[in-house]
N, C-alpha and C. Protein backbone atom coordinates (compact mmCIF):
# COMPACT_ATOMS: atom_id res chain seq x y z
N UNK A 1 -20.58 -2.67 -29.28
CA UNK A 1 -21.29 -1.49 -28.83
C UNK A 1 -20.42 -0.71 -27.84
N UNK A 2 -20.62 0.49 -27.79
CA UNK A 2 -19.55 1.46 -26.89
C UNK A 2 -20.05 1.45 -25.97
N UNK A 3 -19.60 1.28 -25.02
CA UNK A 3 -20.13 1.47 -23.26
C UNK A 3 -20.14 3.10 -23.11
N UNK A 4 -21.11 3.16 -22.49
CA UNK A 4 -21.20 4.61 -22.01
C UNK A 4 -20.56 5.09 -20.54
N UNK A 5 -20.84 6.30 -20.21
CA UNK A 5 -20.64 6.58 -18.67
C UNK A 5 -21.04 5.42 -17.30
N UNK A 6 -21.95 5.57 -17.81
CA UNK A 6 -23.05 4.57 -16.93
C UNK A 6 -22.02 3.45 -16.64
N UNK A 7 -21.99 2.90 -17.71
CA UNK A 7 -21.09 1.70 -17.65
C UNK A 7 -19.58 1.35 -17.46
N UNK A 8 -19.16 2.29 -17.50
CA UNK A 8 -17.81 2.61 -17.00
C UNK A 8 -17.60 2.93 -15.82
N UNK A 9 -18.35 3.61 -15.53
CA UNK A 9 -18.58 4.02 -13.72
C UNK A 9 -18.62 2.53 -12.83
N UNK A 10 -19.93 1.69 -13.61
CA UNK A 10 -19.96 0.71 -12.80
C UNK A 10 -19.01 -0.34 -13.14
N UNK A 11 -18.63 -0.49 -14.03
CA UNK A 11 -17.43 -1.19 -14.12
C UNK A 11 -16.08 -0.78 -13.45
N UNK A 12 -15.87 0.73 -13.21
CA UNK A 12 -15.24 0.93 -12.07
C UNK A 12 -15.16 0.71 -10.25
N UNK A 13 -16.80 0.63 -10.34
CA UNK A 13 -16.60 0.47 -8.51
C UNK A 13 -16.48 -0.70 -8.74
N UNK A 14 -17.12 -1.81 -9.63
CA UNK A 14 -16.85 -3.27 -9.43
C UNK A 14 -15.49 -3.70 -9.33
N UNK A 15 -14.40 -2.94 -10.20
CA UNK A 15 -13.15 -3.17 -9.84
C UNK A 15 -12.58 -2.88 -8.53
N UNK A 16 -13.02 -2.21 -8.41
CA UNK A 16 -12.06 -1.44 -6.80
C UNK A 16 -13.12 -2.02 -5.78
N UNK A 17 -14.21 -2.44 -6.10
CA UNK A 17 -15.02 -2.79 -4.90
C UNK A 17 -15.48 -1.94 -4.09
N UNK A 18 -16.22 -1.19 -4.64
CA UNK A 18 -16.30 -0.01 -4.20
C UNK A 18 -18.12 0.37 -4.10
N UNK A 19 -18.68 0.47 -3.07
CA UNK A 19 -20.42 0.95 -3.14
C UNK A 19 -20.37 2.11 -3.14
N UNK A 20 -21.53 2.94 -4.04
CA UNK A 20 -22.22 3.79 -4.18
C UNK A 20 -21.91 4.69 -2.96
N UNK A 21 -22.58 4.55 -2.22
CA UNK A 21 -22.02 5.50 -0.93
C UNK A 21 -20.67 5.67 -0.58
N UNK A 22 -20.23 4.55 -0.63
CA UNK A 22 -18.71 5.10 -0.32
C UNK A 22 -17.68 6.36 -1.44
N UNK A 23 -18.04 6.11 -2.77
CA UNK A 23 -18.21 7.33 -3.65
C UNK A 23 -18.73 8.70 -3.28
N UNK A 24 -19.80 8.45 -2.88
CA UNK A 24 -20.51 9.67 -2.04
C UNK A 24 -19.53 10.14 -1.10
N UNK A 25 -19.27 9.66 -0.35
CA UNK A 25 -18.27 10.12 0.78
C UNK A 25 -16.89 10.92 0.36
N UNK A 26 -16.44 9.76 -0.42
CA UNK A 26 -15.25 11.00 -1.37
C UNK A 26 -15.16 11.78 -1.83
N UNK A 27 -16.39 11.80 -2.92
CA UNK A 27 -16.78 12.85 -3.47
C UNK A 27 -17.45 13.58 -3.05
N UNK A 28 -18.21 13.75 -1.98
CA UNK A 28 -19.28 14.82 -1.68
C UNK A 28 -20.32 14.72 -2.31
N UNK A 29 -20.36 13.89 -3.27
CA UNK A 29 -21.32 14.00 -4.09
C UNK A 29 -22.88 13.22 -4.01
N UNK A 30 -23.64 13.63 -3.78
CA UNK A 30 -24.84 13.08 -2.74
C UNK A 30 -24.80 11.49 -3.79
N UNK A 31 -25.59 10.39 -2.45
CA UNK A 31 -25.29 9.06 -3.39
C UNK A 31 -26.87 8.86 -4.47
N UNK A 32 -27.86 9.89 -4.04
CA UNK A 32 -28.90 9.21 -5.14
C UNK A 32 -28.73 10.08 -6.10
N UNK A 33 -27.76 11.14 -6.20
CA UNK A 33 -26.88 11.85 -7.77
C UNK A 33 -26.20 10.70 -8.30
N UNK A 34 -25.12 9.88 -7.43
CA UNK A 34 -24.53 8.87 -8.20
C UNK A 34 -25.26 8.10 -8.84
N UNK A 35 -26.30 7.65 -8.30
CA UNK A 35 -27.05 6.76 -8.53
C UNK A 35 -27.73 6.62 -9.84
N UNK A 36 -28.35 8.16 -9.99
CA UNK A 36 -28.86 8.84 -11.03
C UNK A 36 -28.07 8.25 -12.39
N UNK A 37 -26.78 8.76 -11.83
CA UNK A 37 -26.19 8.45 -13.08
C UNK A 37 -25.52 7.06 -13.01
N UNK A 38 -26.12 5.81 -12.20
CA UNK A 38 -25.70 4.73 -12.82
C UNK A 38 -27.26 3.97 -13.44
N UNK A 39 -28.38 5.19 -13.50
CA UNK A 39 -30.09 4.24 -13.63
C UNK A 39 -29.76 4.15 -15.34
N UNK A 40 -30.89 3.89 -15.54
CA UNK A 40 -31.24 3.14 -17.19
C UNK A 40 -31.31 4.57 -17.68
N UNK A 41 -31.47 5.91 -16.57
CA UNK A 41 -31.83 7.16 -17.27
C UNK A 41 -30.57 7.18 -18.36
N UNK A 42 -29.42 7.06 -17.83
CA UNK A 42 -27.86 7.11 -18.17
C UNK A 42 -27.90 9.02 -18.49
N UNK A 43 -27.65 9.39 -17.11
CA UNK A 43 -27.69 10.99 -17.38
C UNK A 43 -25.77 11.18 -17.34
N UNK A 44 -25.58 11.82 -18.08
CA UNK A 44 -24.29 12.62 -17.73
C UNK A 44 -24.21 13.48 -17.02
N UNK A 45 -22.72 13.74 -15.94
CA UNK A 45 -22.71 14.53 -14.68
C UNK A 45 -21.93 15.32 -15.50
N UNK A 46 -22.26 16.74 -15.52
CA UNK A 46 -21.23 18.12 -15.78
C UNK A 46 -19.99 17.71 -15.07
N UNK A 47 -19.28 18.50 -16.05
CA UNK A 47 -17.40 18.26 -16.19
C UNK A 47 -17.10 18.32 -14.42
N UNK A 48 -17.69 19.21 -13.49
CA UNK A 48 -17.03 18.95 -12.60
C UNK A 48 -17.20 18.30 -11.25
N UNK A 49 -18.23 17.25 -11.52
CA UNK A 49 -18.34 16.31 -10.94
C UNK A 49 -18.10 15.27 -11.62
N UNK A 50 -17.64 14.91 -12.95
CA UNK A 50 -17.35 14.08 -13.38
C UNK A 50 -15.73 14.10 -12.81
N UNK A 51 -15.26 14.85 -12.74
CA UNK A 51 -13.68 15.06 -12.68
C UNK A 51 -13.54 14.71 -10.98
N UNK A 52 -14.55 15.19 -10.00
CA UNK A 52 -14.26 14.54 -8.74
C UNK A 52 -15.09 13.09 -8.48
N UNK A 53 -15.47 12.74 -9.67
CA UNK A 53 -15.62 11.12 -9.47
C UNK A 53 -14.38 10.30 -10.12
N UNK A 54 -13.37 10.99 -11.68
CA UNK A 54 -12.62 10.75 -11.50
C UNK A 54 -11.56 10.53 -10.59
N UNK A 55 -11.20 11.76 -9.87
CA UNK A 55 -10.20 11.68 -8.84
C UNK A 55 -10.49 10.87 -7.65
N UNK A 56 -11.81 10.25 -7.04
CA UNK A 56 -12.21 9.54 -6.29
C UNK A 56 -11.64 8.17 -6.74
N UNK A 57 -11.77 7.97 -7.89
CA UNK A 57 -11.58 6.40 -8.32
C UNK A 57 -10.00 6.17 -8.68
N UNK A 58 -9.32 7.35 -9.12
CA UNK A 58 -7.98 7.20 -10.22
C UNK A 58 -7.76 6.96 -10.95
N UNK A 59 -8.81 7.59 -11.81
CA UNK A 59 -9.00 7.31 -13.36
C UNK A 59 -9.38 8.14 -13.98
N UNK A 60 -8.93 8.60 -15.12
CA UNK A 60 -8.83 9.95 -16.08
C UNK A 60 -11.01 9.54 -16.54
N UNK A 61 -11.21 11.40 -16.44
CA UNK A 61 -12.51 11.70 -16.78
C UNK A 61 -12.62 11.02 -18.52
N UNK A 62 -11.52 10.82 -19.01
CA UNK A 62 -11.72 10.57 -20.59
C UNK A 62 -12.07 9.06 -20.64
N UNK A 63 -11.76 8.13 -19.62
CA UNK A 63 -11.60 6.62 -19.27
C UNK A 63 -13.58 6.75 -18.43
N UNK A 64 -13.82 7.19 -18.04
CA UNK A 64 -14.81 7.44 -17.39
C UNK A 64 -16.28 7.62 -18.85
N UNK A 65 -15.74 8.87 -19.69
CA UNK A 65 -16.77 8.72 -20.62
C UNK A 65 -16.29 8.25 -21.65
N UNK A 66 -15.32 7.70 -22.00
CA UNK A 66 -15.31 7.02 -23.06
C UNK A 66 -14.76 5.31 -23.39
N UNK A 67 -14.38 5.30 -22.02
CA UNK A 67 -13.90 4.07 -21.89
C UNK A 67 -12.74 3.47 -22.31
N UNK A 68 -11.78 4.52 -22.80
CA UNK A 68 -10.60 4.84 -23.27
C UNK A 68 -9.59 5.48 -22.70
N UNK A 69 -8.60 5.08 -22.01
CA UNK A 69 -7.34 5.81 -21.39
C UNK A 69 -6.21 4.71 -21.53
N UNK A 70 -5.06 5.37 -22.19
CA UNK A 70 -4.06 4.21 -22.35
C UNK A 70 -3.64 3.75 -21.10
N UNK A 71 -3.57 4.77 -20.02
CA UNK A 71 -3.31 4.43 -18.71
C UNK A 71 -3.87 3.74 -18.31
N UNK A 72 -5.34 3.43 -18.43
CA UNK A 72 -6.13 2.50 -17.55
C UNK A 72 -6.88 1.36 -17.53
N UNK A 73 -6.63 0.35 -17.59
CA UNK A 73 -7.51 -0.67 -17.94
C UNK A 73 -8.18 -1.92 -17.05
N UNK A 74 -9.34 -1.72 -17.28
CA UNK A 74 -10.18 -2.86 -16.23
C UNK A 74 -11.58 -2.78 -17.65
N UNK A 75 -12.92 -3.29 -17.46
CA UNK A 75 -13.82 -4.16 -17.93
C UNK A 75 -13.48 -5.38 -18.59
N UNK A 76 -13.13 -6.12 -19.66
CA UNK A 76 -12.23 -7.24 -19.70
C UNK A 76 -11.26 -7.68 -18.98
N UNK A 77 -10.54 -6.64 -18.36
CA UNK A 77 -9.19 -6.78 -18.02
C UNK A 77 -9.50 -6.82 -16.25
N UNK A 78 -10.92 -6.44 -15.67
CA UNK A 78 -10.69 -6.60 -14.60
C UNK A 78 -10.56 -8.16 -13.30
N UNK A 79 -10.71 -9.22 -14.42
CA UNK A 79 -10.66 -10.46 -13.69
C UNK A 79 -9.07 -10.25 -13.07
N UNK A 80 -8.09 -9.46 -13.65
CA UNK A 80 -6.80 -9.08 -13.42
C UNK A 80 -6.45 -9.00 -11.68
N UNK A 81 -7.61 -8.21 -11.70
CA UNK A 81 -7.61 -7.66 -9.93
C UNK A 81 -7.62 -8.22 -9.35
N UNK A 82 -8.50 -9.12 -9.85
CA UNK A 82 -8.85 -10.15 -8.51
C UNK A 82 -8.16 -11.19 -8.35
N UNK A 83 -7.20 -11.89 -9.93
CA UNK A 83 -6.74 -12.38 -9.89
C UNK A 83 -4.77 -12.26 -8.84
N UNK A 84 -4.85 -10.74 -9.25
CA UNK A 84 -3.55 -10.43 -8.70
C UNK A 84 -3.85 -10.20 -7.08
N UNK A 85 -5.35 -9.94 -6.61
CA UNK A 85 -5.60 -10.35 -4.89
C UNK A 85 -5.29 -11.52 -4.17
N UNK A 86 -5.58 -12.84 -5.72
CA UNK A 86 -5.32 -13.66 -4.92
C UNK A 86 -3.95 -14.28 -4.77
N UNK A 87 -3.83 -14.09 -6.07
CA UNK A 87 -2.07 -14.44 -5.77
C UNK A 87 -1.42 -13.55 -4.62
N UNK A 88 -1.73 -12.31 -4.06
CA UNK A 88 -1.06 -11.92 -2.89
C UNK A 88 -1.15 -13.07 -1.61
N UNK A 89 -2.54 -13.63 -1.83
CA UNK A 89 -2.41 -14.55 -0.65
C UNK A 89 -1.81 -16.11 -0.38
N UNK A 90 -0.81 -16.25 -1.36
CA UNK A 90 -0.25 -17.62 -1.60
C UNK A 90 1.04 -17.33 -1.08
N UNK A 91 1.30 -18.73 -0.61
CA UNK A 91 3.00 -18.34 -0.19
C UNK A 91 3.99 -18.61 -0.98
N UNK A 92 5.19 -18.41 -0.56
CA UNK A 92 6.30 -18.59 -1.47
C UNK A 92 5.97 -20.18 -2.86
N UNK A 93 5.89 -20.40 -1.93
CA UNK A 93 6.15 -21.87 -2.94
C UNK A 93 4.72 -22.33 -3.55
N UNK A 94 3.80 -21.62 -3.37
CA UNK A 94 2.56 -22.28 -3.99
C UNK A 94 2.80 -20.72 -5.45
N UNK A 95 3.83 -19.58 -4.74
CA UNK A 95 3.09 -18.37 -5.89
C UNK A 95 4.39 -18.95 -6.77
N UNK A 96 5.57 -19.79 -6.47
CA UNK A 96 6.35 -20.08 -7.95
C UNK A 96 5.61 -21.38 -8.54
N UNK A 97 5.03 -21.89 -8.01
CA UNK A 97 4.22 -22.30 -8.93
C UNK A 97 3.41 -22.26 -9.93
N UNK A 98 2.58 -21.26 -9.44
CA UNK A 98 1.43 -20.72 -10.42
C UNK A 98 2.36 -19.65 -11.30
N UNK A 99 3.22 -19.36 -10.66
CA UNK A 99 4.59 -18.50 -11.67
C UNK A 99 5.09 -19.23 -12.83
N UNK A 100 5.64 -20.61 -12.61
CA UNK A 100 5.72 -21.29 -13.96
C UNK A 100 4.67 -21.45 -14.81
N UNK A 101 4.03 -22.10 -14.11
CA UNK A 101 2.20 -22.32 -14.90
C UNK A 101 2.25 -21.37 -15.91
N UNK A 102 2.56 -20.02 -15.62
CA UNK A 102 1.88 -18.85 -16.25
C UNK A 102 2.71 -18.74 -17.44
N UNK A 103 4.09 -18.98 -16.86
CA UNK A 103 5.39 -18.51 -18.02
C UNK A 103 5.10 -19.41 -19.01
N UNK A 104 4.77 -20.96 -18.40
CA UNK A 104 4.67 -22.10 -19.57
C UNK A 104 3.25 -21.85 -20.11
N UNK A 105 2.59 -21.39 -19.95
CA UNK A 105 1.52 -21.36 -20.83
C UNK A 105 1.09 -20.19 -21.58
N UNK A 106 2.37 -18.53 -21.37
CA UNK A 106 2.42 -17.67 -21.61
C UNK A 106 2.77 -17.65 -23.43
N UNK A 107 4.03 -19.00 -23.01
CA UNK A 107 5.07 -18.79 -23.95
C UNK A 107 4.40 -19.05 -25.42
N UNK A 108 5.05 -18.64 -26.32
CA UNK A 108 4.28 -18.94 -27.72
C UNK A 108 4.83 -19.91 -28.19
């Protein structure tokens, strides 16, 4: 099934970690408008608030409603994030570790 706006949106703040209001703030864009458009209504926001919720997040308006941008990828792909958060917090010798791990279990 194709994910809609709705769902792309929220699959976006979940990546970046990001609440509702704090969107609001970037965007200007009042938060029970955001909101609106994350309810079961699933309303679409005209092109130009869609485009400053794009630029709030950094992600093309086409990735936003269609869930498609070669540039951008998170919903499957966003365990990525979190995964690459945590590896920031390992030190040298615990991150070549999990560095081989990866290569040896990468390899075909």
């Amino acid at each position: 099934m194709r994910k809609t706006f709705k769902d792309n949106l929220r699959d976006e703040l979940d990546y970046q970690n990001m609440t509702v209001k704090e969107l609001s703030l970037k965007t200007g864009v009042p938060k029970p408008t955001l909101s609106c458009y994350l309810s079961a209504r699933n309303t679409m926001p005209p092109a130009d608030i869609a485009v400053k919720i794009a630029q709030a997040l950094g992600v093309s308006v086409e990735y936003l409603v269609t869930g498609n941008d070669a540039k951008h990828s998170t919903g499957d792909n966003a365990c990525l994030h979190f995964l690459i958060e945590d590896l920031k917090t390992l030190g040298g010798t615990e991150l070549n570790i999990v560095s081989q791990m990866v290569h040896a279990i990468a390899k075909p």
